[in-house]
Protein backbone atom coordinates (compact mmCIF):
# COMPACT_ATOMS: atom_id res chain seq x y z
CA UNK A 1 0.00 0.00 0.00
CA UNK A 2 0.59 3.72 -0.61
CA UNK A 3 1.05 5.26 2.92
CA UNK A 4 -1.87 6.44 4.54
CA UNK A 5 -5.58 6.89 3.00
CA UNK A 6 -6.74 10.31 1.67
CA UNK A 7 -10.17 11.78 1.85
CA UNK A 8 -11.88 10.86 -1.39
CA UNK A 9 -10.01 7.56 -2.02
CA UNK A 10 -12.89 5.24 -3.28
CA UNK A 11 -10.85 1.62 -2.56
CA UNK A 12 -8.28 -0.77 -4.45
CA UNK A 13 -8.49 1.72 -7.20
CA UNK A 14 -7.05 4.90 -5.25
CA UNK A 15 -3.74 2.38 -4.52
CA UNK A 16 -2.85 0.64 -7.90
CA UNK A 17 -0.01 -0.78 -6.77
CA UNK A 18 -1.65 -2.85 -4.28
CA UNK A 19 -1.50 -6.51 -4.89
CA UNK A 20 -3.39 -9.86 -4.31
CA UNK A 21 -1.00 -10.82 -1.71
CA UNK A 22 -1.41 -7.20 -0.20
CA UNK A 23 -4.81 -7.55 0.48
CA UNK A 24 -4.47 -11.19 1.63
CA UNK A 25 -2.77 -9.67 4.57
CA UNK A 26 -4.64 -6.98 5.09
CA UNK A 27 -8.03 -9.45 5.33
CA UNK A 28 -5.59 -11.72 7.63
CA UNK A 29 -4.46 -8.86 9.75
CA UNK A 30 -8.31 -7.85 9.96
CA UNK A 31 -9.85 -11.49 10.66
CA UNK A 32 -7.55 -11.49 13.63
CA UNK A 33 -8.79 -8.14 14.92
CA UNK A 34 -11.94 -9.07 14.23
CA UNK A 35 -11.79 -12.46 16.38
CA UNK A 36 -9.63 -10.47 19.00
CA UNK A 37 -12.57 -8.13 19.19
CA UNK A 38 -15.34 -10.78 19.08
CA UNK A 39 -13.31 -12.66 22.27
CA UNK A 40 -13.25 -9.59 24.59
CA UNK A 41 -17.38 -8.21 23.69
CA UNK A 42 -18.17 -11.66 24.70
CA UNK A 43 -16.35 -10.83 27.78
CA UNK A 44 -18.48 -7.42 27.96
CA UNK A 45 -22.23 -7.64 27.76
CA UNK A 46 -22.42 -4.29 27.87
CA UNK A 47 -20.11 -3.82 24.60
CA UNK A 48 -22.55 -4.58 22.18
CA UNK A 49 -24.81 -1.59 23.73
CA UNK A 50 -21.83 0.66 23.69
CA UNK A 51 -21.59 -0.12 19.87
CA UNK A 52 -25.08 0.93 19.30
CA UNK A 53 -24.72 4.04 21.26
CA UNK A 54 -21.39 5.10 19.17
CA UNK A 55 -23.03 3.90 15.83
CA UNK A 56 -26.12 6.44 17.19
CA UNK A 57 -23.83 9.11 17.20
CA UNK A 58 -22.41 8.94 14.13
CA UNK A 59 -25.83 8.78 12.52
CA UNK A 60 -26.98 11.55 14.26
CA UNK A 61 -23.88 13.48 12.73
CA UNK A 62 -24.10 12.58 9.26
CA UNK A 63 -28.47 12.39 9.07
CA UNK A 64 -28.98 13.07 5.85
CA UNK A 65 -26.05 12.12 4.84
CA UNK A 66 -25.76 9.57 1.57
CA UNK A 67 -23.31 6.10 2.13
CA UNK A 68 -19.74 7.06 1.04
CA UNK A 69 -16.63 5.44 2.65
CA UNK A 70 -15.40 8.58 3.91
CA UNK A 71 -17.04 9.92 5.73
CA UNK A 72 -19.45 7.23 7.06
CA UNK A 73 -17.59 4.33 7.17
CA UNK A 74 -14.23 5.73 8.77
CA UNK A 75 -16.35 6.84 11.52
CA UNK A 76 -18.13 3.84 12.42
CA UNK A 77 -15.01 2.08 12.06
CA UNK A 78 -13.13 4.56 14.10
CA UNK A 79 -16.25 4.28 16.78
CA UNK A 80 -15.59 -0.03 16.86
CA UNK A 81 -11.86 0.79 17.05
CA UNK A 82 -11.97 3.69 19.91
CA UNK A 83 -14.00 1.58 21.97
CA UNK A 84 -11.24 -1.99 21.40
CA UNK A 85 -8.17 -0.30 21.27
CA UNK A 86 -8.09 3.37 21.15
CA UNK A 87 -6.77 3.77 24.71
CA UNK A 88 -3.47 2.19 23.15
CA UNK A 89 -3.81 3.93 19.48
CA UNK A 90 -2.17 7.58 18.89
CA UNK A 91 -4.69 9.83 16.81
CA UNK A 92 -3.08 9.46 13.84
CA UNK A 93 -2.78 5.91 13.90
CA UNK A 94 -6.46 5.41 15.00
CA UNK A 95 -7.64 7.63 11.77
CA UNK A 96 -5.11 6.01 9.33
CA UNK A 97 -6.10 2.94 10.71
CA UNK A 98 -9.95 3.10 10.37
CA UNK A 99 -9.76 5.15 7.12
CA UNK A 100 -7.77 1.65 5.70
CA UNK A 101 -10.23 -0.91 6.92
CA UNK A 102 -13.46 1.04 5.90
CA UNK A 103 -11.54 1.08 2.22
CA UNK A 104 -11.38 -2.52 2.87
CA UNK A 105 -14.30 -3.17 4.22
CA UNK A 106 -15.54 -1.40 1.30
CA UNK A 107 -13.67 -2.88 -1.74
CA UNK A 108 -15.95 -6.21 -0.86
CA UNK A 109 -19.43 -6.64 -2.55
CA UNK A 110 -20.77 -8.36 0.34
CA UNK A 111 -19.70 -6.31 3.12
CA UNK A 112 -20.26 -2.78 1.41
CA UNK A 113 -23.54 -4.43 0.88
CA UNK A 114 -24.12 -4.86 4.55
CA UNK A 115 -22.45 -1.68 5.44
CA UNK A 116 -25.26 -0.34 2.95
CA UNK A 117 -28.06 -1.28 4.76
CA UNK A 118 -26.64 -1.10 8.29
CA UNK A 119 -26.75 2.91 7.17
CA UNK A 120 -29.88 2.88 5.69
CA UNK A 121 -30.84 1.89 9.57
CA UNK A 122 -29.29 4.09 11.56
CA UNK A 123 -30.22 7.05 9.46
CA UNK A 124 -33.56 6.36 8.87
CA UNK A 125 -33.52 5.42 5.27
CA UNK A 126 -34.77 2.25 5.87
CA UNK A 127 -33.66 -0.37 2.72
C-alpha cells in the first residue's frame, strides 16, 4: 500500500499498486482483529450496547447524509476501534487505521452491501 488513505479515495483503485498478496494480509491482519474483538465483547455484555450508542452518534452526525466510505464508514469504524483499542492507538494511527479498513471493508461486494443497509438503519432510510 501507498502510505496512509486520503479523503476521497474510493478503494483498491485509489492504490494501484496494491496486490493480491497485499490484500491477503490486510483481510488476515483484519480477521484477527476481528476475532480479538469478538473474544473480549463476549467478555463485555455491555459492549454490544456501547456499539449501538457510538453507531447512534455517528448517525446523528451525518443524518442526511448519503453512504460514502469517507465519511461514514471511517467513523463507524473509528467508533468499533476507539472503543477496542483506542486507549493504546495515537490519533493518527487510529484515523489512518480506520480510514484503511473502511476502504477494505468497502472494496468487498458483500460487506459494502451490509455496510449499505446497516446505514440505511441508523439514518432512517430504511432499505
Amino acid at each position: 500500500m501507498s502510505g496512509p488513505y486520503q479523503p476521497g479515495d474510493t478503494g483498491s483503485n485509489a492504490h494501484p499498486e496494491r496486490t493480491k498478496d497485499d490484500d491477503e494480509l490486510t483481510f488476515g491482519a483484519l480477521e484477527q482483529i476481528l476475532d480479538q474483538t469478538l473474544k473480549a465483547a463476549a467478555n463485555r455484555p455491555d459492549s454490544a450496547a456501547d456499539a449501538l450508542s457510538d453507531f447512534a452518534e455517528v448517525a446523528r452526525t451525518h443524518r442526511g447524509k448519503a453512504f460514502k466510505v469517507d465519511p461514514v464508514v471511517v467513523e463507524l469504524v473509528r467508533a468499533v476501534l476507539e472503543s477496542q483499542v483506542g486507549s493504546r492507538l495515537t490519533p493518527a494511527m487510529l484515523d489512518n487505521l480506520s480510514q484503511c479498513i473502511a476502504v477494505t471493508l468497502c472494496d468487498d461486494p458483500n460487506s459494502r452491501e451490509r455496510l449499505e443497509r446497516l446505514w440505511a438503519r441508523l439514518s432512517g432510510q430504511r432499505p
